[in-house]
Every structure is written in C-alpha cells, then in structure tokens.
N, C-alpha and C. Protein backbone atom coordinates (compact mmCIF):
# COMPACT_ATOMS: atom_id res chain seq x y z
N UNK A 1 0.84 -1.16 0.00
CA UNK A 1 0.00 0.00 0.00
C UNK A 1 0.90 1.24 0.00
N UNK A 2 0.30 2.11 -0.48
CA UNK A 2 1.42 3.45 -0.73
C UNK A 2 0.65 4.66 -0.10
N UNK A 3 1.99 5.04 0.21
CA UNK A 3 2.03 6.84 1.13
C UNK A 3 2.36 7.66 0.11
N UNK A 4 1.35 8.70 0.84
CA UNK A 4 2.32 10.16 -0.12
C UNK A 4 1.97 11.29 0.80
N UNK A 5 3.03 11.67 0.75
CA UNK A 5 2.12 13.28 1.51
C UNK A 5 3.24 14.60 1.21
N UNK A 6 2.57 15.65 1.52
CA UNK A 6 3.19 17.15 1.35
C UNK A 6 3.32 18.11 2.64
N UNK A 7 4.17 18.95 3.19
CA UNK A 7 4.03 19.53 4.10
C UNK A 7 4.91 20.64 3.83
N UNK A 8 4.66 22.21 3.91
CA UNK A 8 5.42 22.92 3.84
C UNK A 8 5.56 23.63 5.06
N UNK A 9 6.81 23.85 5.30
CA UNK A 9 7.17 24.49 6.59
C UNK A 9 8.16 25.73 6.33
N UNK A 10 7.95 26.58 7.25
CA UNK A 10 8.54 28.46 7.24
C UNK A 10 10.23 28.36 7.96
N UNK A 11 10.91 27.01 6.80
CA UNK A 11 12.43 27.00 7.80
C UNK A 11 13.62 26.58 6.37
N UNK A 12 14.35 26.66 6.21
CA UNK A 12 15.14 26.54 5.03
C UNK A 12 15.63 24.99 5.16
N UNK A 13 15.61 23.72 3.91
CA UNK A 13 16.17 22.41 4.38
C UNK A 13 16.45 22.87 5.52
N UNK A 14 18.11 23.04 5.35
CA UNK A 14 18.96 22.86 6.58
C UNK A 14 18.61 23.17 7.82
N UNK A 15 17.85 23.94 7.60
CA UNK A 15 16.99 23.97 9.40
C UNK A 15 16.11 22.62 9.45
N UNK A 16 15.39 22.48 8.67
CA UNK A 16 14.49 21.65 8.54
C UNK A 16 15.35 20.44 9.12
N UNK A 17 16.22 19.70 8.60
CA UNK A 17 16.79 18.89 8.88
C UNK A 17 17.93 18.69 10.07
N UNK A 18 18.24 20.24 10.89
CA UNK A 18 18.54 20.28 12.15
C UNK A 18 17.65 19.92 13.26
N UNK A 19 16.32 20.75 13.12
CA UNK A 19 15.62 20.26 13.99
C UNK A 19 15.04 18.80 14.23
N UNK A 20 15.25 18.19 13.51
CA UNK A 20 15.10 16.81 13.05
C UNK A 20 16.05 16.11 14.69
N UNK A 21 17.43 16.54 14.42
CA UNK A 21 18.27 16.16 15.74
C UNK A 21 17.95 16.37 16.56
N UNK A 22 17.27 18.16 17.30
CA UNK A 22 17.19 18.61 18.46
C UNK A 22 16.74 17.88 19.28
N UNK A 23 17.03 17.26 20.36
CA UNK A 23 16.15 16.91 21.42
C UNK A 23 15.55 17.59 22.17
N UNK A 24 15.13 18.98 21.91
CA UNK A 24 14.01 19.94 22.28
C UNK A 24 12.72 19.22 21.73
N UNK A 25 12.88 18.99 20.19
CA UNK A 25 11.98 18.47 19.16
C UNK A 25 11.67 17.34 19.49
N UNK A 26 12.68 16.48 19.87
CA UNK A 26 12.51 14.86 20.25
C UNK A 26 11.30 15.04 21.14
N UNK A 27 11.53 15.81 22.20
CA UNK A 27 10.69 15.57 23.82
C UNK A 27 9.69 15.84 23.28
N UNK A 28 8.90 17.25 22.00
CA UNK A 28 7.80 17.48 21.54
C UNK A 28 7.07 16.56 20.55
N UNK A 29 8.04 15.76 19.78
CA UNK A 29 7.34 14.63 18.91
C UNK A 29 6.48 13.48 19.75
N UNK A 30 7.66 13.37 20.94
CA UNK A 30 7.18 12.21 21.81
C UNK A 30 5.62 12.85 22.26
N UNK A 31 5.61 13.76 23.39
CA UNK A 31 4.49 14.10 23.86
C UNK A 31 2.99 14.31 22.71
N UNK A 32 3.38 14.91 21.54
CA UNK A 32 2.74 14.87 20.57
C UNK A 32 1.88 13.70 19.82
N UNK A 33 2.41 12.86 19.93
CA UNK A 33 2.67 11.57 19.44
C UNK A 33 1.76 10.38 20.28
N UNK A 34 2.17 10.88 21.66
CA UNK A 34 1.86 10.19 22.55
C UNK A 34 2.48 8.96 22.51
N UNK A 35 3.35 9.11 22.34
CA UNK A 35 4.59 8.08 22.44
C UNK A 35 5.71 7.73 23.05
N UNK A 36 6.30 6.64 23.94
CA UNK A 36 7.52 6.45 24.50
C UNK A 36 8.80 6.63 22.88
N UNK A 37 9.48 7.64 23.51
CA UNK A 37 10.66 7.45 22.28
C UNK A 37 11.88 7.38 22.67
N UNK A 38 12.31 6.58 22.31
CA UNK A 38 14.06 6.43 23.02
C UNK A 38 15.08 6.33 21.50
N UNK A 39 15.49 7.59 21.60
CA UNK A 39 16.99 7.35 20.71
C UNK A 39 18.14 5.89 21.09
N UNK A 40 18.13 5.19 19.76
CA UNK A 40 18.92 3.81 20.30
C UNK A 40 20.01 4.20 19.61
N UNK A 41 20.29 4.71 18.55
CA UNK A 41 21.28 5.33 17.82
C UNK A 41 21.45 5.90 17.10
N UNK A 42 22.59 7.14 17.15
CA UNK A 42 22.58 8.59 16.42
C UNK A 42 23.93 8.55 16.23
N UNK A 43 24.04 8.81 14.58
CA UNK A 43 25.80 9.04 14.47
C UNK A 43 25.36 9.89 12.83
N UNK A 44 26.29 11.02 12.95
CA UNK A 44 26.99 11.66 12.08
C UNK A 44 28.17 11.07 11.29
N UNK A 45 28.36 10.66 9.79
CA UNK A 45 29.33 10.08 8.98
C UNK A 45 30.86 11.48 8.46
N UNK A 46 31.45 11.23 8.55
CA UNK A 46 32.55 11.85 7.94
C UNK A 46 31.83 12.92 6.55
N UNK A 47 31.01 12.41 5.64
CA UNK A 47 30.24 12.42 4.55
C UNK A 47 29.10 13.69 5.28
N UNK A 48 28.57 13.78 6.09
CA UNK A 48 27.70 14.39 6.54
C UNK A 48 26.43 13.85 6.44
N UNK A 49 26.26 12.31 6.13
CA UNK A 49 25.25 11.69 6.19
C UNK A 49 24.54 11.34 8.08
N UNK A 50 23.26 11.55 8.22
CA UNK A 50 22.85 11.39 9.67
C UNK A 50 22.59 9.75 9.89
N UNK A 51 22.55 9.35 10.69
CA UNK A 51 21.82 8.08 11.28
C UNK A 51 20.97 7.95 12.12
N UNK A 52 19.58 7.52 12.56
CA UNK A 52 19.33 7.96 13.70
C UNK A 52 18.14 6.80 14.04
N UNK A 53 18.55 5.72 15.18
CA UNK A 53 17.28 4.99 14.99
C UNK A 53 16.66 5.25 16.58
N UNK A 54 14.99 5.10 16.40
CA UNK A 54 14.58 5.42 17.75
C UNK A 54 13.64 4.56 17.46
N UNK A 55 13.80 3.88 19.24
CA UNK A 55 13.01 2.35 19.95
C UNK A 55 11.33 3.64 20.50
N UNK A 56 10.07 3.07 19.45
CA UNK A 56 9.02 3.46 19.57
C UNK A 56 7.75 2.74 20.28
N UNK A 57 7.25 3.10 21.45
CA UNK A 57 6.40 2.04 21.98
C UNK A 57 4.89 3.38 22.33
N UNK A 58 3.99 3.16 21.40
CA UNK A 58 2.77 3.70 21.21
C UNK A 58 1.54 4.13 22.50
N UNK A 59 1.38 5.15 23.09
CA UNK A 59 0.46 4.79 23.74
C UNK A 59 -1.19 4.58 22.95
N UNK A 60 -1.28 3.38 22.49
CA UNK A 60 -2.58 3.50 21.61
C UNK A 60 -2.60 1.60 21.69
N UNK A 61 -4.29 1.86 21.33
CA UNK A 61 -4.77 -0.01 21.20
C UNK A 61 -4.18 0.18 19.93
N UNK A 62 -4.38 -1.45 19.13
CA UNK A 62 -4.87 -1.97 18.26
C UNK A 62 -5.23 -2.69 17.69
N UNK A 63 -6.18 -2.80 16.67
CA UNK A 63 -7.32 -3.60 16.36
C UNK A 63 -6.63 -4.95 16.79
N UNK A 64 -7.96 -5.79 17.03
CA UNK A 64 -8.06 -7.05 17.79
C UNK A 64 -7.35 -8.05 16.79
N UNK A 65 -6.93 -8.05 15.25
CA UNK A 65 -7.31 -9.02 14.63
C UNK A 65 -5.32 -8.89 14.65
N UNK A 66 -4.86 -7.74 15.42
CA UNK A 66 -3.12 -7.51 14.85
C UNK A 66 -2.86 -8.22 16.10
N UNK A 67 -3.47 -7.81 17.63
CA UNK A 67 -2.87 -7.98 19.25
C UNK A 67 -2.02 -9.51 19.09
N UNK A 68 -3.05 -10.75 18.31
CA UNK A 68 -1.90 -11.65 18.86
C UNK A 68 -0.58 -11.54 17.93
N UNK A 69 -0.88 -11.44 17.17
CA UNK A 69 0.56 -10.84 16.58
C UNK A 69 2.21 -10.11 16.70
N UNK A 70 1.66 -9.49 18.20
CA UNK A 70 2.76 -8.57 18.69
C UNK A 70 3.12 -9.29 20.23
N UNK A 71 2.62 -10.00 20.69
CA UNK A 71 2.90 -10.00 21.69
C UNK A 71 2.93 -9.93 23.01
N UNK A 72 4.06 -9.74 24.16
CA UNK A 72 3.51 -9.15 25.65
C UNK A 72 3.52 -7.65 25.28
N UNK A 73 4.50 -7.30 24.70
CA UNK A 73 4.61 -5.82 24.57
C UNK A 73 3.54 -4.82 24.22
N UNK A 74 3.17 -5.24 23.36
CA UNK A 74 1.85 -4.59 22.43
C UNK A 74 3.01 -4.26 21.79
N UNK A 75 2.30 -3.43 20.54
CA UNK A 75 3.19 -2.61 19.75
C UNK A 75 4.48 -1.58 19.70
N UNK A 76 5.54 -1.90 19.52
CA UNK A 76 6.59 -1.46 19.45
C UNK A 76 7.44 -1.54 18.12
N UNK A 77 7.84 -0.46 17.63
CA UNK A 77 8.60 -0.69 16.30
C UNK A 77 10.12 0.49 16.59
N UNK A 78 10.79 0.52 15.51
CA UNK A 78 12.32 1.08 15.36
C UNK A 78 11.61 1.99 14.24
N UNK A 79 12.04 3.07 14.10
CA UNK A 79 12.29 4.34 13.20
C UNK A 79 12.88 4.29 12.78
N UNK A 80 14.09 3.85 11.44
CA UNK A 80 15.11 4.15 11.22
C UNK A 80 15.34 5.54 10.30
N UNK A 81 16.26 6.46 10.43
CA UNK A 81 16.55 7.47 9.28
C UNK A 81 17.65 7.66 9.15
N UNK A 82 18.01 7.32 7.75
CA UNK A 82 19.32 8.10 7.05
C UNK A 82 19.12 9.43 6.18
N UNK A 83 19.98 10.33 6.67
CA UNK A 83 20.21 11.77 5.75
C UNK A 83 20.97 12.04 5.30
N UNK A 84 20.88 12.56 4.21
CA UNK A 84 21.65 13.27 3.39
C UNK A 84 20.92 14.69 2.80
N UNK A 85 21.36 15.24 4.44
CA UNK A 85 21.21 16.92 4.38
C UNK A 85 21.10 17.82 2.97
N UNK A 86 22.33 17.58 2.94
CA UNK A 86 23.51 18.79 1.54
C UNK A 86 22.34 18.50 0.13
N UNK A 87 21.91 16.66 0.03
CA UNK A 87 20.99 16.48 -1.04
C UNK A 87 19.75 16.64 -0.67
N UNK A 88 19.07 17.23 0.70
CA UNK A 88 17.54 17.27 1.03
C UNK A 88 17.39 15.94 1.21
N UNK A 89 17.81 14.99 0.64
CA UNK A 89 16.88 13.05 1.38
C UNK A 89 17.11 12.53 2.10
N UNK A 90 16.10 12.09 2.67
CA UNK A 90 16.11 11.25 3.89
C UNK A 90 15.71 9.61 3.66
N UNK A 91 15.88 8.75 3.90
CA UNK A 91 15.65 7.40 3.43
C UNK A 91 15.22 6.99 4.70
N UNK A 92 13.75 6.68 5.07
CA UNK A 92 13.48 5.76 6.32
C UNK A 92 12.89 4.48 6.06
N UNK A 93 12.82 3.83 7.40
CA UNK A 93 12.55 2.61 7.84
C UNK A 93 11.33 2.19 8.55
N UNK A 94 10.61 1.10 9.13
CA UNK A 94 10.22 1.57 10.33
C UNK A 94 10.16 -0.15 10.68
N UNK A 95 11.19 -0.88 11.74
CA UNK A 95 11.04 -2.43 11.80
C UNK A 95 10.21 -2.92 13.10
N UNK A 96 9.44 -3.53 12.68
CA UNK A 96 8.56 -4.49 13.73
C UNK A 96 8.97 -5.81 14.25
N UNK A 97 9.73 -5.21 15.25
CA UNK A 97 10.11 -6.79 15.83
C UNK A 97 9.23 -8.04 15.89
N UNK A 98 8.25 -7.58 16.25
CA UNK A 98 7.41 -8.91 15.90
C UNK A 98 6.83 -9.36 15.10
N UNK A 99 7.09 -8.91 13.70
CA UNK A 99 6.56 -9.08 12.56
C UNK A 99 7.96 -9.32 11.62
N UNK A 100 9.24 -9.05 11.86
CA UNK A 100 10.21 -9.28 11.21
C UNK A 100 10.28 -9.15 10.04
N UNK A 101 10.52 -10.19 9.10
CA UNK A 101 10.54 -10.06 7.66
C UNK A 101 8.92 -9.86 6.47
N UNK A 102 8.40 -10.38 7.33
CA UNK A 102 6.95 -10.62 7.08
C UNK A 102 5.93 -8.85 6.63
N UNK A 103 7.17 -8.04 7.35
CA UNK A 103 6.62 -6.79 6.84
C UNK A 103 7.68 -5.59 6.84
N UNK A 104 6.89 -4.79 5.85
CA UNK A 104 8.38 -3.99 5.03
C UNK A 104 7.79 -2.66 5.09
N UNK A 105 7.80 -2.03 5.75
CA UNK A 105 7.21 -0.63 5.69
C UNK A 105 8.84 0.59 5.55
N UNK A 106 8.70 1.35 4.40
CA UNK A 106 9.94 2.07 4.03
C UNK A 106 9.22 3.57 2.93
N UNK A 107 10.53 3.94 2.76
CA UNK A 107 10.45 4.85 2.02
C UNK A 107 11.34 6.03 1.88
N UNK A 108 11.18 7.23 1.07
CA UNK A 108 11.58 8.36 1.32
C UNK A 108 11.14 9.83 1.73
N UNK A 109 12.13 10.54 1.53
CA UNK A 109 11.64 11.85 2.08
C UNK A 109 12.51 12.93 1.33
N UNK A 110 11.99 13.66 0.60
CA UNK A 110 12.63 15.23 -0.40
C UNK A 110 12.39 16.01 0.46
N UNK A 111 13.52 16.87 1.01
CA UNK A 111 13.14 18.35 1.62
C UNK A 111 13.58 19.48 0.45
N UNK A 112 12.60 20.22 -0.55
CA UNK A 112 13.01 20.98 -1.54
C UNK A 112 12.33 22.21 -1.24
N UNK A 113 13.93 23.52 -1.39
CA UNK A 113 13.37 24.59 -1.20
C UNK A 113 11.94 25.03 -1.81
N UNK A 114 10.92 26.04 -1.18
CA UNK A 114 10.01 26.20 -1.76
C UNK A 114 9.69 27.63 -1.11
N UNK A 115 9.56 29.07 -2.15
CA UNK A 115 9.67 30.34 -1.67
C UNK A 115 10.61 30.71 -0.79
N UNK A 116 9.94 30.92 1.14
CA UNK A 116 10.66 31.03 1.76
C UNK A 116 10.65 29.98 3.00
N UNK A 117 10.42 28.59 2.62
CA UNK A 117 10.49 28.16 3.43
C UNK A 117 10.83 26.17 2.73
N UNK A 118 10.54 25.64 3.05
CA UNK A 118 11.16 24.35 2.56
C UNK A 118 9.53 23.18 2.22
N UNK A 119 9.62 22.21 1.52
CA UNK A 119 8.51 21.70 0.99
C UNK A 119 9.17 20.05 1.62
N UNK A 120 8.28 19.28 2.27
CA UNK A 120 8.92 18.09 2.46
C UNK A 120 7.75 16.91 1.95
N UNK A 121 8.24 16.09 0.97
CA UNK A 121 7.24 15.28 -0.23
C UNK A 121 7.80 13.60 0.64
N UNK A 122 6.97 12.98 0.93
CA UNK A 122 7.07 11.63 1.50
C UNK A 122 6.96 10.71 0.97
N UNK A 123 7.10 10.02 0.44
CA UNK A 123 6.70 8.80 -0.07
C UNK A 123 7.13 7.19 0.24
N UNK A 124 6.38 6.33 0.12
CA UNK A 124 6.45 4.82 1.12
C UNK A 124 5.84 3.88 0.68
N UNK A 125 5.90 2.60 1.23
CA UNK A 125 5.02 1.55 0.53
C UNK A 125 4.99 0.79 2.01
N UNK A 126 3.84 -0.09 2.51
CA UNK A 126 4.11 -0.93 3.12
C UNK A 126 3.21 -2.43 2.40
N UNK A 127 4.33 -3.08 2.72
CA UNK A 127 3.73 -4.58 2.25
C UNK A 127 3.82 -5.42 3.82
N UNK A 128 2.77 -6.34 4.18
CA UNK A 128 2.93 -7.52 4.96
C UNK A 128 2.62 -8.47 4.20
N UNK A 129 3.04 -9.82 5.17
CA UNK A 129 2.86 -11.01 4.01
C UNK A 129 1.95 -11.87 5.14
N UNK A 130 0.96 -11.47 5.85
CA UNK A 130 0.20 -12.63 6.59
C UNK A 130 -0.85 -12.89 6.53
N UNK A 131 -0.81 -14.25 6.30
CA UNK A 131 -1.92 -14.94 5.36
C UNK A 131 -3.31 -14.87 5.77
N UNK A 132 -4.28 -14.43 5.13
CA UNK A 132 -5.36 -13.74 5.18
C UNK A 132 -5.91 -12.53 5.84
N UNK A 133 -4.98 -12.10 6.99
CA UNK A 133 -5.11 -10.64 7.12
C UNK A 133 -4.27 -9.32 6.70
N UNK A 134 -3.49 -9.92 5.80
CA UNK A 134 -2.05 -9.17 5.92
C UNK A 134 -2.40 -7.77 4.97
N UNK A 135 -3.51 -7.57 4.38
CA UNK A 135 -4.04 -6.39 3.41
C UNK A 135 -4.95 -5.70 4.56
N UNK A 136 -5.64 -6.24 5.36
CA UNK A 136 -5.90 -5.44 6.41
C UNK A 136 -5.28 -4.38 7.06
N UNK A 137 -3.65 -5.68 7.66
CA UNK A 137 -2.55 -4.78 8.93
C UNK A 137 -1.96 -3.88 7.80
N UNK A 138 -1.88 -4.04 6.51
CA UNK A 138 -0.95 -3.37 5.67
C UNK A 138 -1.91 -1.78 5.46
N UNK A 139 -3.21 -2.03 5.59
CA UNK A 139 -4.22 -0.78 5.60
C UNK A 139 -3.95 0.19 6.87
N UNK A 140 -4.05 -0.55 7.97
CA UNK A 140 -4.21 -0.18 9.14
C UNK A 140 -2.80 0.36 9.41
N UNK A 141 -1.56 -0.47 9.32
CA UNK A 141 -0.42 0.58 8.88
C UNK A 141 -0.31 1.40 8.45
N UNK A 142 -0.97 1.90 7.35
CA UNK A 142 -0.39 2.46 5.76
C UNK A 142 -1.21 3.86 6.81
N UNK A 143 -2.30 3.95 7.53
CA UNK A 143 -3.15 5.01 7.92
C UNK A 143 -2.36 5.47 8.83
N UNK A 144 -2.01 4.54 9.97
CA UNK A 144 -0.96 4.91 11.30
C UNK A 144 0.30 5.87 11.06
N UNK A 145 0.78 5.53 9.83
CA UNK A 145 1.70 5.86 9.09
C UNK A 145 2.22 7.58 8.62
N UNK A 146 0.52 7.26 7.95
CA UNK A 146 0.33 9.19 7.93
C UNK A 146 -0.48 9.61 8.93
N UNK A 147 -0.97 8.71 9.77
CA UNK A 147 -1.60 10.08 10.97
C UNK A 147 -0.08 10.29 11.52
N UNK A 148 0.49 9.23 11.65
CA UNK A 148 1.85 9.62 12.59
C UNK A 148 2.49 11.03 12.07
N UNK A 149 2.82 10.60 10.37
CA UNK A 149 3.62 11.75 9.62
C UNK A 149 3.01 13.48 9.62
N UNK A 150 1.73 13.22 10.27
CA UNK A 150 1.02 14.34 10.23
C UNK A 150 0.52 15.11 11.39
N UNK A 151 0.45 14.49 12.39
CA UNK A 151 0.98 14.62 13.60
C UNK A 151 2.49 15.52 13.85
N UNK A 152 3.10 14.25 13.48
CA UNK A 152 4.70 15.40 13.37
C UNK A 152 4.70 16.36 12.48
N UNK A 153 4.02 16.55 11.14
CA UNK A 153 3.96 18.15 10.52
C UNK A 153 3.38 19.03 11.35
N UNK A 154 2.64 18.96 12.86
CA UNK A 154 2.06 19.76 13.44
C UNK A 154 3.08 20.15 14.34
N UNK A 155 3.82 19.40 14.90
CA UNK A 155 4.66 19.61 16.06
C UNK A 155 5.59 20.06 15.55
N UNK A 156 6.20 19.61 14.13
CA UNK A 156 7.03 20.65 13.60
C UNK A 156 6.82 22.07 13.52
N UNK A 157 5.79 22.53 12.76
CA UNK A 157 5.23 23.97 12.68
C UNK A 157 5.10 24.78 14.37
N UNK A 158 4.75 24.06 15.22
CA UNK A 158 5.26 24.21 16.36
C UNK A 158 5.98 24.63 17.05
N UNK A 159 6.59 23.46 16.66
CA UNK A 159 8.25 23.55 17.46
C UNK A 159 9.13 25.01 16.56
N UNK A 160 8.71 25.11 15.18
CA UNK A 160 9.54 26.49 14.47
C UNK A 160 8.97 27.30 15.09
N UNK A 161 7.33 27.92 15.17
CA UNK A 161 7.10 28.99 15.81
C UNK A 161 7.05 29.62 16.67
N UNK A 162 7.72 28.36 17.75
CA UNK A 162 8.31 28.68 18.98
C UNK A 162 10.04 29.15 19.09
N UNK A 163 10.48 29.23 17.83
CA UNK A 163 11.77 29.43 18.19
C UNK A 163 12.27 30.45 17.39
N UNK A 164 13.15 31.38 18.08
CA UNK A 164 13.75 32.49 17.57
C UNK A 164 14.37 32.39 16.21
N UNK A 165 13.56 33.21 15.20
CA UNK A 165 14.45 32.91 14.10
C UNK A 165 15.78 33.74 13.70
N UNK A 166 16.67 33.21 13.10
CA UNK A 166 17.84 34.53 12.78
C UNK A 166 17.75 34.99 12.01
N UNK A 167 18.29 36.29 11.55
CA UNK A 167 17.66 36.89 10.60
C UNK A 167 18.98 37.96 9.62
C-alpha cells in the first residue's frame, strides 16, 4: 500500500533537517505523538550523512485481529533514518520486531526549497505477508503511518514557531 504526503514548513532544508536532531523536538514529537521514544542510535558520517534509529512504543490499542501478533509488549517498532542533508533526502525505515521479515514498511523523504520556506514530499510503501489478514494490517499501517507523519507536521510547525528565528 502506498504513502504520499506534502508539508510545507517556514524553515530553510537545513533547518528543517537540524531540527530533526534537536532533542528539544525529540521531547515534543514524543508528547505529541503520545509516544515512548528512546533514541537507540545517532551518528553523524565523515560524509555528513545522519543516522538515527529510535526504539518506539505507542500509547494507543490496536485492532483485535493484529494484538496476537505482537505479543507481551503490544506494539513497538524502530524508526530508522538516514540523511543526506547537503541532497535534502532522507531514506526511512520503520522495523517491527514482531513481525520481522513478514513486513516492510519504508520509504523516502525530499526536503526541496520552496519560496521562503522548505517543501517536504514523502513517499512509502508498506507490504505484509500474513496470510489472510495481511491487506488489512498493511491498511491499518499504511493510515498509522500518515496520521503519525502528520501529527509530526504539526509539532514541527510548532516547534519552528516557537523558536527564535535569525535573521
């Protein structure tokens, strides 16, 4: 199933993609989100490429037909993102430990200047492979997916208009 979405925000890439790091932003995605978020790993490359994966555990049900599926935990997944600032892309991930190979949720991310502020274009696919519900969880993902991504376009716009711009 496929994502797409658009969001323009009043910050140039490179801001765009700083605040991405801040852990000012982190603490506001989480609360936003309503989500436990724990940075598991963050590294900067020689290249100026980012890394950044964060251990995600939801405060939210879900549907009855996914629960045995996941576990004691309930739902928990990994974020992964790679950047490449200097080119605007971001390449993410998102892995379900308890679903492993069986499901592939990915994609990208363009941050392209736009007037005076930056345009960020998403795009994704998720496939599961489980047998007879797996077009369901792949629905029910594919939605979680962009409420999540849209959610964070709010807390982004947010989090900029709370902060001093330079000028």
């Amino acid at each position: 199933m496929k994502i797409a979405l658009s969001h323009l925000f009043p910050c140039t890439p490179l801001e765009f993609f700083d605040l991405l790091d801040d852990p000012a932003f982190e603490a506001l995605q989480s609360r936003e989100s309503d989500m436990q978020r724990d940075i598991v790993e963050q590294r900067t490359s020689p290249d100026g490429t980012r890394y950044k994966k964060v251990r995600c555990k939801p405060n939210r049900s879900v549907p009855g037909f996914i629960k045995p599926l996941l576990g004691p935990e309930g739902i928990v997944y990994f974020q992964v993102n790679e950047a490449t600032p200097a080119q605007g892309f971001l390449r993410w991930s998102v892995e379900v430990p308890a679903f492993g190979e069986r499901m592939q949720v990915k994609g990208t991310t363009r941050i392209l200047p736009e007037g005076t502020g930056c345009r960020r274009i998403i795009e994704g696919d998720v496939t599961v492979n489980v047998r007879f519900i797996g077009g369901q969880i792949e629905k029910f993902v594919a939605e979680d997916v962009q409420k999540s991504y849209e959610k964070t376009a709010r807390a982004i716009a947010t989090f900029i208009a709370s902060r001093p711009r330079s000028t």
